[in-house]
N, C-alpha and C. Protein backbone atom coordinates (compact mmCIF):
# COMPACT_ATOMS: atom_id res chain seq x y z
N UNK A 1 11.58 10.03 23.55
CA UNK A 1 11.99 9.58 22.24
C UNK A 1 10.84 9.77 21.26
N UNK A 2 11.10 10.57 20.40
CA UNK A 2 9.81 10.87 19.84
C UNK A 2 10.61 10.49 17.87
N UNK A 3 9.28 9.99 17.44
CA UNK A 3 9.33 9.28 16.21
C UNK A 3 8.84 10.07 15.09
N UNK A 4 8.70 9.56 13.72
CA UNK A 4 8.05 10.62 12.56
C UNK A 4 7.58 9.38 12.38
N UNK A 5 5.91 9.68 11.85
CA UNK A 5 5.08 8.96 11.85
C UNK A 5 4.35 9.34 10.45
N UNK A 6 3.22 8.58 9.01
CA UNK A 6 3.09 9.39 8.21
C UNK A 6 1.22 9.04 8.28
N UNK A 7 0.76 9.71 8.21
CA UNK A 7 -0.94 9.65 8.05
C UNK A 7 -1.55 9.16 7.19
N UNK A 8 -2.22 8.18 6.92
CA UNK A 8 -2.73 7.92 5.27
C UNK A 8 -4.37 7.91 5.44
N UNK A 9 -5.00 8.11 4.57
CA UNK A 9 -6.24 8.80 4.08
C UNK A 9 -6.85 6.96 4.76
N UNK A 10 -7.97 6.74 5.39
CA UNK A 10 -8.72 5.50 5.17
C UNK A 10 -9.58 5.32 4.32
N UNK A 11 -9.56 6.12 3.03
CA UNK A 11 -10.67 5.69 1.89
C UNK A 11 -9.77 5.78 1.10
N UNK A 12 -8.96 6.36 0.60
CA UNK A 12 -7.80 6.05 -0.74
C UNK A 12 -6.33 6.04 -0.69
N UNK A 13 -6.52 5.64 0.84
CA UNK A 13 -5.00 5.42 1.57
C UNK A 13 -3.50 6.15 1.22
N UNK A 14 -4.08 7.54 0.32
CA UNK A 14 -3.03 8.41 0.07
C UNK A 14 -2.62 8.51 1.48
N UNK A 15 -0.97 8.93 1.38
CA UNK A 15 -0.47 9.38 2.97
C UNK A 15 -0.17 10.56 2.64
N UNK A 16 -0.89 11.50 3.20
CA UNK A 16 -1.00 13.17 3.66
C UNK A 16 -0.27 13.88 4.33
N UNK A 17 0.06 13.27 5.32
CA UNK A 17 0.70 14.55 6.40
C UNK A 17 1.58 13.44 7.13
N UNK A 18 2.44 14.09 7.58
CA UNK A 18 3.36 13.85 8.63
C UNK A 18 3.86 14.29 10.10
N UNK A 19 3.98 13.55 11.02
CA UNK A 19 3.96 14.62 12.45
C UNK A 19 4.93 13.59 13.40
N UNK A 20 5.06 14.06 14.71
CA UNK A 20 5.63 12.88 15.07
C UNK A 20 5.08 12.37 16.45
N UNK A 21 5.37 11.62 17.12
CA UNK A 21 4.72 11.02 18.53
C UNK A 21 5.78 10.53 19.41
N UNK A 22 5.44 10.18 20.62
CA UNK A 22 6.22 9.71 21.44
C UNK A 22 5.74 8.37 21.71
N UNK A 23 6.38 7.50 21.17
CA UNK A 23 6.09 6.11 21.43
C UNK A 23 6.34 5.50 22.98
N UNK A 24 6.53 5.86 23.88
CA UNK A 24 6.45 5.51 25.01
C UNK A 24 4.72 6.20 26.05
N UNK A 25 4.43 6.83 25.88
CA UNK A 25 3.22 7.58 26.04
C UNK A 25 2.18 7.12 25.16
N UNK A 26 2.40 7.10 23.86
CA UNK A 26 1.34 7.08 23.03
C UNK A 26 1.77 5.06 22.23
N UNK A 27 1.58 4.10 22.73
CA UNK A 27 2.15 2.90 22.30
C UNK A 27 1.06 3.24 21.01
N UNK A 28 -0.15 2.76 21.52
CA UNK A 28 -1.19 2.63 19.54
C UNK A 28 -0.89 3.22 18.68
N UNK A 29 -1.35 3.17 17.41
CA UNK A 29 -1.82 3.85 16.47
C UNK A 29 -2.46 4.97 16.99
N UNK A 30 -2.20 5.91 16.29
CA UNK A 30 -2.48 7.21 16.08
C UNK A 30 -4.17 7.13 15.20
N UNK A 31 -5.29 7.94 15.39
CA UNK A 31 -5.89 8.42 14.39
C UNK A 31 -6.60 9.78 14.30
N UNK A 32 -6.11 10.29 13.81
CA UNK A 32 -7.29 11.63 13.74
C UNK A 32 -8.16 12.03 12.31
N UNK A 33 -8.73 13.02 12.47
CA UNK A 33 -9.79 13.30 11.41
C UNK A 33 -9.26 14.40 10.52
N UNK A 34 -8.80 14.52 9.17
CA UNK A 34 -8.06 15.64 8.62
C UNK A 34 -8.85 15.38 7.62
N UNK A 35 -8.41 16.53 6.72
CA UNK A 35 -8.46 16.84 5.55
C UNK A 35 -7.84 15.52 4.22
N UNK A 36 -8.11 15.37 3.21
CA UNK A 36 -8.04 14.82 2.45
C UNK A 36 -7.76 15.69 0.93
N UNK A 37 -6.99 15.94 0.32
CA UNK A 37 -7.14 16.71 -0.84
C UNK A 37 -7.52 15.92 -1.84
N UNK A 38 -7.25 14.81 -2.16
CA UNK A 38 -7.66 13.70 -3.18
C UNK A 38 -9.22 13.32 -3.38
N UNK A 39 -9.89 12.83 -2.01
CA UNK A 39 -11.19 12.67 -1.74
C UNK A 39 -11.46 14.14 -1.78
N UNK A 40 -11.13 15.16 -1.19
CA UNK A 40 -11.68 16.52 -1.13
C UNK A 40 -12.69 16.96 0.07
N UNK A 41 -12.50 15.86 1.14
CA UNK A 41 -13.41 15.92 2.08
C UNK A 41 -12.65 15.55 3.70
N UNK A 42 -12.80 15.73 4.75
CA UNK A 42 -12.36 15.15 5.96
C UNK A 42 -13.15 14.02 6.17
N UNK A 43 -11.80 13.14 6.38
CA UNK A 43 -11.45 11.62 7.13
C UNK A 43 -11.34 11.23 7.37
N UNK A 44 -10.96 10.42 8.25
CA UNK A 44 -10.04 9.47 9.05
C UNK A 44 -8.53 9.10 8.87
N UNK A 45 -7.83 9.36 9.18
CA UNK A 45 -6.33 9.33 8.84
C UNK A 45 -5.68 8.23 9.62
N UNK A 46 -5.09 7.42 9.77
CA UNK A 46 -4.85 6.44 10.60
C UNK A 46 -3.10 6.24 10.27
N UNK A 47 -2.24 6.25 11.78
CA UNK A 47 -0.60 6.06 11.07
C UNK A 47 -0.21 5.10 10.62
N UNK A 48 0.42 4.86 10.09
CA UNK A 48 1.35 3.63 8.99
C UNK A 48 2.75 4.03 9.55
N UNK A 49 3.51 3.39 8.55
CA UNK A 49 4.95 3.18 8.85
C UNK A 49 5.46 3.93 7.86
């Protein structure tokens, strides 16, 4: 069962990107390091709802 999940920036909490996960495998939060177009730099992205 896999979900859509949306990424938001951890310094100006824009949400960026979207992808999805399998919530049975992956229970936490998600975080990876992307791009930012707002800040203009790579960040920390952390999922939200």
């Amino acid at each position: 069962m896999r979900i859509y999940i949306k990424l938001a920036c951890s310094e100006c909490k824009m949400r960026n990107y979207v992808t999805t996960k399998n919530k049975q495998t992956h229970p936490n939060k998600l975080e990876f390091k992307k791009y930012c177009p707002t800040c203009r730099k790579h960040t920390l992205h952390k999922e939200t709802k």
